[in-house]
Protein backbone atom coordinates (compact mmCIF):
# COMPACT_ATOMS: atom_id res chain seq x y z
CA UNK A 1 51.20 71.48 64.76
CA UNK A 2 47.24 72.49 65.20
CA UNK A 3 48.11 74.87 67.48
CA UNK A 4 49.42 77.26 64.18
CA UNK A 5 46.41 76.54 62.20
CA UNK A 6 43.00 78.44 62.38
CA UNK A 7 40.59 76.62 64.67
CA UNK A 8 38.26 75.80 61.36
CA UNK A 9 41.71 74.02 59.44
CA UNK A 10 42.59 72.84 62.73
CA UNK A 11 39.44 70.57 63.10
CA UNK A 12 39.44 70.23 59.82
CA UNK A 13 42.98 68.58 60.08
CA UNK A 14 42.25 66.90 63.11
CA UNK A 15 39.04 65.38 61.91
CA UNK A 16 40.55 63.49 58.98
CA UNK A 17 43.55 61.71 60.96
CA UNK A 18 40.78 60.54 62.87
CA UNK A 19 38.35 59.44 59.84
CA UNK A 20 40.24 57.99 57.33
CA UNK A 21 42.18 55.56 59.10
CA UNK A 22 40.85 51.88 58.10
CA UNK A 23 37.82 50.68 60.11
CA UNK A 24 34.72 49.33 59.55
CA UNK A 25 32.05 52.12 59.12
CA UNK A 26 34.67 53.12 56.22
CA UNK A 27 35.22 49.18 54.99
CA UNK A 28 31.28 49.21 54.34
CA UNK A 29 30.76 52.51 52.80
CA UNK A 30 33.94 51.37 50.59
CA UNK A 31 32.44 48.15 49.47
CA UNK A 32 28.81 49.98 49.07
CA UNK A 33 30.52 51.89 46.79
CA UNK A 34 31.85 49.56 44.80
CA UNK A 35 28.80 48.08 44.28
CA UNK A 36 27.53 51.38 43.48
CA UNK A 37 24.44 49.95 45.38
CA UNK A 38 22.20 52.65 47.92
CA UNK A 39 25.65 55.22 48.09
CA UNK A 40 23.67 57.97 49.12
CA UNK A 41 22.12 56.99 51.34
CA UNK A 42 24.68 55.24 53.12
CA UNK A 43 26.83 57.94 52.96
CA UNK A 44 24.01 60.78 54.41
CA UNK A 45 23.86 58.29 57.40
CA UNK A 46 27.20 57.84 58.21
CA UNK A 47 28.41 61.61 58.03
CA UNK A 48 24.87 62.75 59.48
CA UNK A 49 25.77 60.15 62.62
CA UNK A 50 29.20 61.44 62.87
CA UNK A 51 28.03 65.44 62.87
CA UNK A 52 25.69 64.14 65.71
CA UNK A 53 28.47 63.10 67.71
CA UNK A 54 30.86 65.61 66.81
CA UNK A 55 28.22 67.95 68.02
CA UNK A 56 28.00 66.06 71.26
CA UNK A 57 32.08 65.95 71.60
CA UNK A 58 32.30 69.65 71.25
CA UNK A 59 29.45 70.11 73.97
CA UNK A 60 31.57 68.30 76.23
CA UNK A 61 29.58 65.40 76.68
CA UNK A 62 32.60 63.00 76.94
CA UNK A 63 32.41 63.47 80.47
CA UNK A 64 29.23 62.51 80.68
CA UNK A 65 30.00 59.22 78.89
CA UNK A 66 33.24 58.27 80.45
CA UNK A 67 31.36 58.21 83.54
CA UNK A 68 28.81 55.70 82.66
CA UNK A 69 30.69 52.51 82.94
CA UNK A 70 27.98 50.26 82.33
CA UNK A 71 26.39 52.11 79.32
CA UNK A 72 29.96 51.87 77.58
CA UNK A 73 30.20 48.13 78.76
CA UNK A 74 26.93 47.63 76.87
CA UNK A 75 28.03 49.46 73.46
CA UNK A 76 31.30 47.55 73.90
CA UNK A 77 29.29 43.97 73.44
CA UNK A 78 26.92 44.75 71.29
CA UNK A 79 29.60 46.03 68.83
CA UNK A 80 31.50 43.27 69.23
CA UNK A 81 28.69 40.90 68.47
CA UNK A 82 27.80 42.76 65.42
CA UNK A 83 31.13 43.30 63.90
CA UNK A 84 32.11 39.64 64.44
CA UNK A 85 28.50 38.62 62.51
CA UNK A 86 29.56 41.24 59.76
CA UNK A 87 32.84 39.49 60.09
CA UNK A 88 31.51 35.90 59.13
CA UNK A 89 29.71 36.98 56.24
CA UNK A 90 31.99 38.74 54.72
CA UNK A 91 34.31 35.58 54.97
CA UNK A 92 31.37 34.05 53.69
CA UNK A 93 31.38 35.80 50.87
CA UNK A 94 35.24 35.70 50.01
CA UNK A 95 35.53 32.09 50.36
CA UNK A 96 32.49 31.16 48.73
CA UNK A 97 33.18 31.65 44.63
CA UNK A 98 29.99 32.78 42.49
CA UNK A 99 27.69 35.41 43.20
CA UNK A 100 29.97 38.18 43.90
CA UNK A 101 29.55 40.26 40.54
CA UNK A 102 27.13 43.29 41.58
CA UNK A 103 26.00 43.31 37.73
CA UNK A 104 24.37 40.01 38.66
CA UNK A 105 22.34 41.29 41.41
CA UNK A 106 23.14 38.37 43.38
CA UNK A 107 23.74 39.09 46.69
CA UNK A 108 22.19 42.52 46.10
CA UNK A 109 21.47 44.45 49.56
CA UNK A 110 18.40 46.32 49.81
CA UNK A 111 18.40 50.04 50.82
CA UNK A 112 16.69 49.02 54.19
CA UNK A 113 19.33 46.71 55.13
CA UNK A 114 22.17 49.21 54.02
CA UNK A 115 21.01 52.21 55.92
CA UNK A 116 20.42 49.74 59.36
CA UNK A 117 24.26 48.55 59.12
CA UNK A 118 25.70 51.83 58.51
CA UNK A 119 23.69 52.84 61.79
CA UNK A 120 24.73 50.06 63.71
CA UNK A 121 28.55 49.96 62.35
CA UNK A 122 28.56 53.62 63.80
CA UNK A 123 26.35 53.68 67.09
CA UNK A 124 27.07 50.21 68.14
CA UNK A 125 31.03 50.88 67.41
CA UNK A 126 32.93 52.10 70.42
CA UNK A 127 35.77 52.87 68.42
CA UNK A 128 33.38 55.33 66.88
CA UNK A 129 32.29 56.94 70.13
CA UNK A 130 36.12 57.14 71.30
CA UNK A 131 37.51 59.32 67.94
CA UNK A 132 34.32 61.43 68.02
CA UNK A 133 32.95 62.14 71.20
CA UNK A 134 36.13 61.76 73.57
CA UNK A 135 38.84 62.78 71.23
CA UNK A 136 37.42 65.23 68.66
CA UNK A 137 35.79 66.71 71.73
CA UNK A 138 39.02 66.70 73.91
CA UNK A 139 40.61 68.34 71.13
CA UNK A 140 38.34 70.87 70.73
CA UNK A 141 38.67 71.87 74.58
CA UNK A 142 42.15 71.90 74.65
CA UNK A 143 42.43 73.99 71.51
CA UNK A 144 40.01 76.76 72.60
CA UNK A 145 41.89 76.83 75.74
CA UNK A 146 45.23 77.23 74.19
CA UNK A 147 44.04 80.04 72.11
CA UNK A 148 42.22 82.49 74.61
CA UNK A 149 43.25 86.12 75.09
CA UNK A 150 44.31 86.97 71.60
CA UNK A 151 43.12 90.17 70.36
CA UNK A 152 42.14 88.73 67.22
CA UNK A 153 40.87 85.64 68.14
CA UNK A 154 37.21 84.52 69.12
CA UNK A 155 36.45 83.81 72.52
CA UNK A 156 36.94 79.76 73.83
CA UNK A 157 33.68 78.69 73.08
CA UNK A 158 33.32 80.14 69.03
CA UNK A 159 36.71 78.66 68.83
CA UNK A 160 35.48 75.06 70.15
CA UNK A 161 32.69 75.15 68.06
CA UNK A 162 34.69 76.53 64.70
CA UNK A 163 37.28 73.85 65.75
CA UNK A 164 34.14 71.52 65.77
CA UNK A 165 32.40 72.55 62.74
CA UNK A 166 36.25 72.04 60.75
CA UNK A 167 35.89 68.21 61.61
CA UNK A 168 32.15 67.88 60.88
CA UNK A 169 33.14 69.35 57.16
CA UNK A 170 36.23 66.64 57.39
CA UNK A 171 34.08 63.76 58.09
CA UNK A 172 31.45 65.11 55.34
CA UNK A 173 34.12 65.15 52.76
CA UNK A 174 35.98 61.90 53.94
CA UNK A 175 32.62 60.09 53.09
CA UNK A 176 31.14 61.88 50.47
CA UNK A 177 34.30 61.31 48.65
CA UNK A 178 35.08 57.23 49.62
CA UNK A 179 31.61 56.00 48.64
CA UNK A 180 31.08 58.31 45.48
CA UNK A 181 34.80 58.28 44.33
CA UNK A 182 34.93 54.14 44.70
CA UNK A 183 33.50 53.92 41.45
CA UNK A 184 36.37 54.66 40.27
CA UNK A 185 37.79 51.57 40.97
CA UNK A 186 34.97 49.53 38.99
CA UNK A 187 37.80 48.00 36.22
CA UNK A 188 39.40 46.45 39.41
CA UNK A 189 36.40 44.88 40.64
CA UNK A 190 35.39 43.66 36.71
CA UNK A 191 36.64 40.21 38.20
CA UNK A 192 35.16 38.09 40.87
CA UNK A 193 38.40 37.53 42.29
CA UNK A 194 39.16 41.41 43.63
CA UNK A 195 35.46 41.22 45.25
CA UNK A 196 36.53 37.82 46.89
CA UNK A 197 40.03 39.92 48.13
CA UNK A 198 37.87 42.87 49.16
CA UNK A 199 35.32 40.97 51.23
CA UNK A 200 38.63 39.73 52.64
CA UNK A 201 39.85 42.57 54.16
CA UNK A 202 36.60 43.37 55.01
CA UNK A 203 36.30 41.00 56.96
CA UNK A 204 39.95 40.94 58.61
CA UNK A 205 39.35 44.47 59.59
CA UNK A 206 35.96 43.55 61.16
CA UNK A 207 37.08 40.64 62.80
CA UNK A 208 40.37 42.72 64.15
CA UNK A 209 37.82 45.47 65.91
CA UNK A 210 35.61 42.96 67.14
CA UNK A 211 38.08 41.25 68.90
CA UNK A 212 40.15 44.27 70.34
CA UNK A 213 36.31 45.27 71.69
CA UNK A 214 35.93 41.86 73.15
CA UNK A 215 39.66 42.37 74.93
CA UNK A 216 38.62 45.36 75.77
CA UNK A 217 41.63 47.22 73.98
């Protein structure tokens, strides 16, 4: 199917089947939201991390990574160890009744404290690493190939990079959009019980990631 589209909708296309499936850099930025508590800058720091790495998946430096075994071993712990402590919390937090209404200010995060996790929930996240880096970038190779020798089309490299740029502006969008658009779901969250069901799957998804990183799935 991306082989018919332009390299630019192409990445585009290919950038948000990769982004907006459930994970969770996209479970905080969603609850941030929510909250309506440090969005922007939360959301500058997530898509600026993922244009960084998009960057370095259209470079080709996937094959640089896949061949340092122990470097990815070390990601692969770390994440897990933060994702299962983000895990607990957020259990914390759904099982624990009071203190969960953001009007409140209890529980309130500060912008310091946002900005670190959405760092670590993307560098410290393998699963980040493999849709960016490795696939995105993969993608971007194999599409450039497949499209060399056209009369009208740009030569392999533009069309990497245009295929490149079409998933930075994906990932851009995909965020801008979930942490300024879940506002919109502030009726739902007008009762303690929807943040207790939130921090829920919060920490589900968390928990699920951790654990497939511990397995080493």
């Amino acid at each position: 199917m991306l082989a018919s589209l332009s390299p630019l909708v192409a990445g585009l296309a290919a950038g948000l089947s990769l982004i907006v499936a459930i994970g969770a850099q996209n479970a905080f930025v969603l609850r941030q939201g929510v909250r309506r508590e440090h969005v922007l800058p939360v959301v500058a720091v997530c898509a600026a991390s993922d244009l960084v790495l998009i960057a370095a998946g259209t470079a080709g430096l996937g094959a640089l990574v896949t061949g340092a075994p122990a470097l990815l071993a070390a990601v692969r712990w770390g994440g897990a160890a933060f994702l299962l402590a983000l895990a607990a919390l957020a259990a914390r937090r759904a099982l624990r009744p009071g203190g969960l209404d953001p009007a409140s200010g209890a529980g309130a995060t500060s912008a310091r404290s946002a900005v670190g996790t959405s760092l670590a929930l993307t560098w410290l996240n393998p699963h980040v690493y493999l849709d960016t880096v490795l696939l995105l970038g993969s993608l971007a190779a194999g599409y450039a190939a497949a499209h060399v020798g056209g009369a009208d089309t740009p030569g392999p490299d533009a069309t990497r990079w245009l295929f490149g740029a079409g998933a930075m502006v994906a990932s851009v969008v995909w965020f801008t959009a979930l942490g300024f658009g879940a506002r919109l779901l502030a009726p739902v969250f007008a009762r303690p019980v929807a943040w207790r069901v939130l921090d829920g799957v919060i920490a589900l998804v968390m928990a699920t990631i951790g654990v497939s990183l511990v397995l080493g799935s």
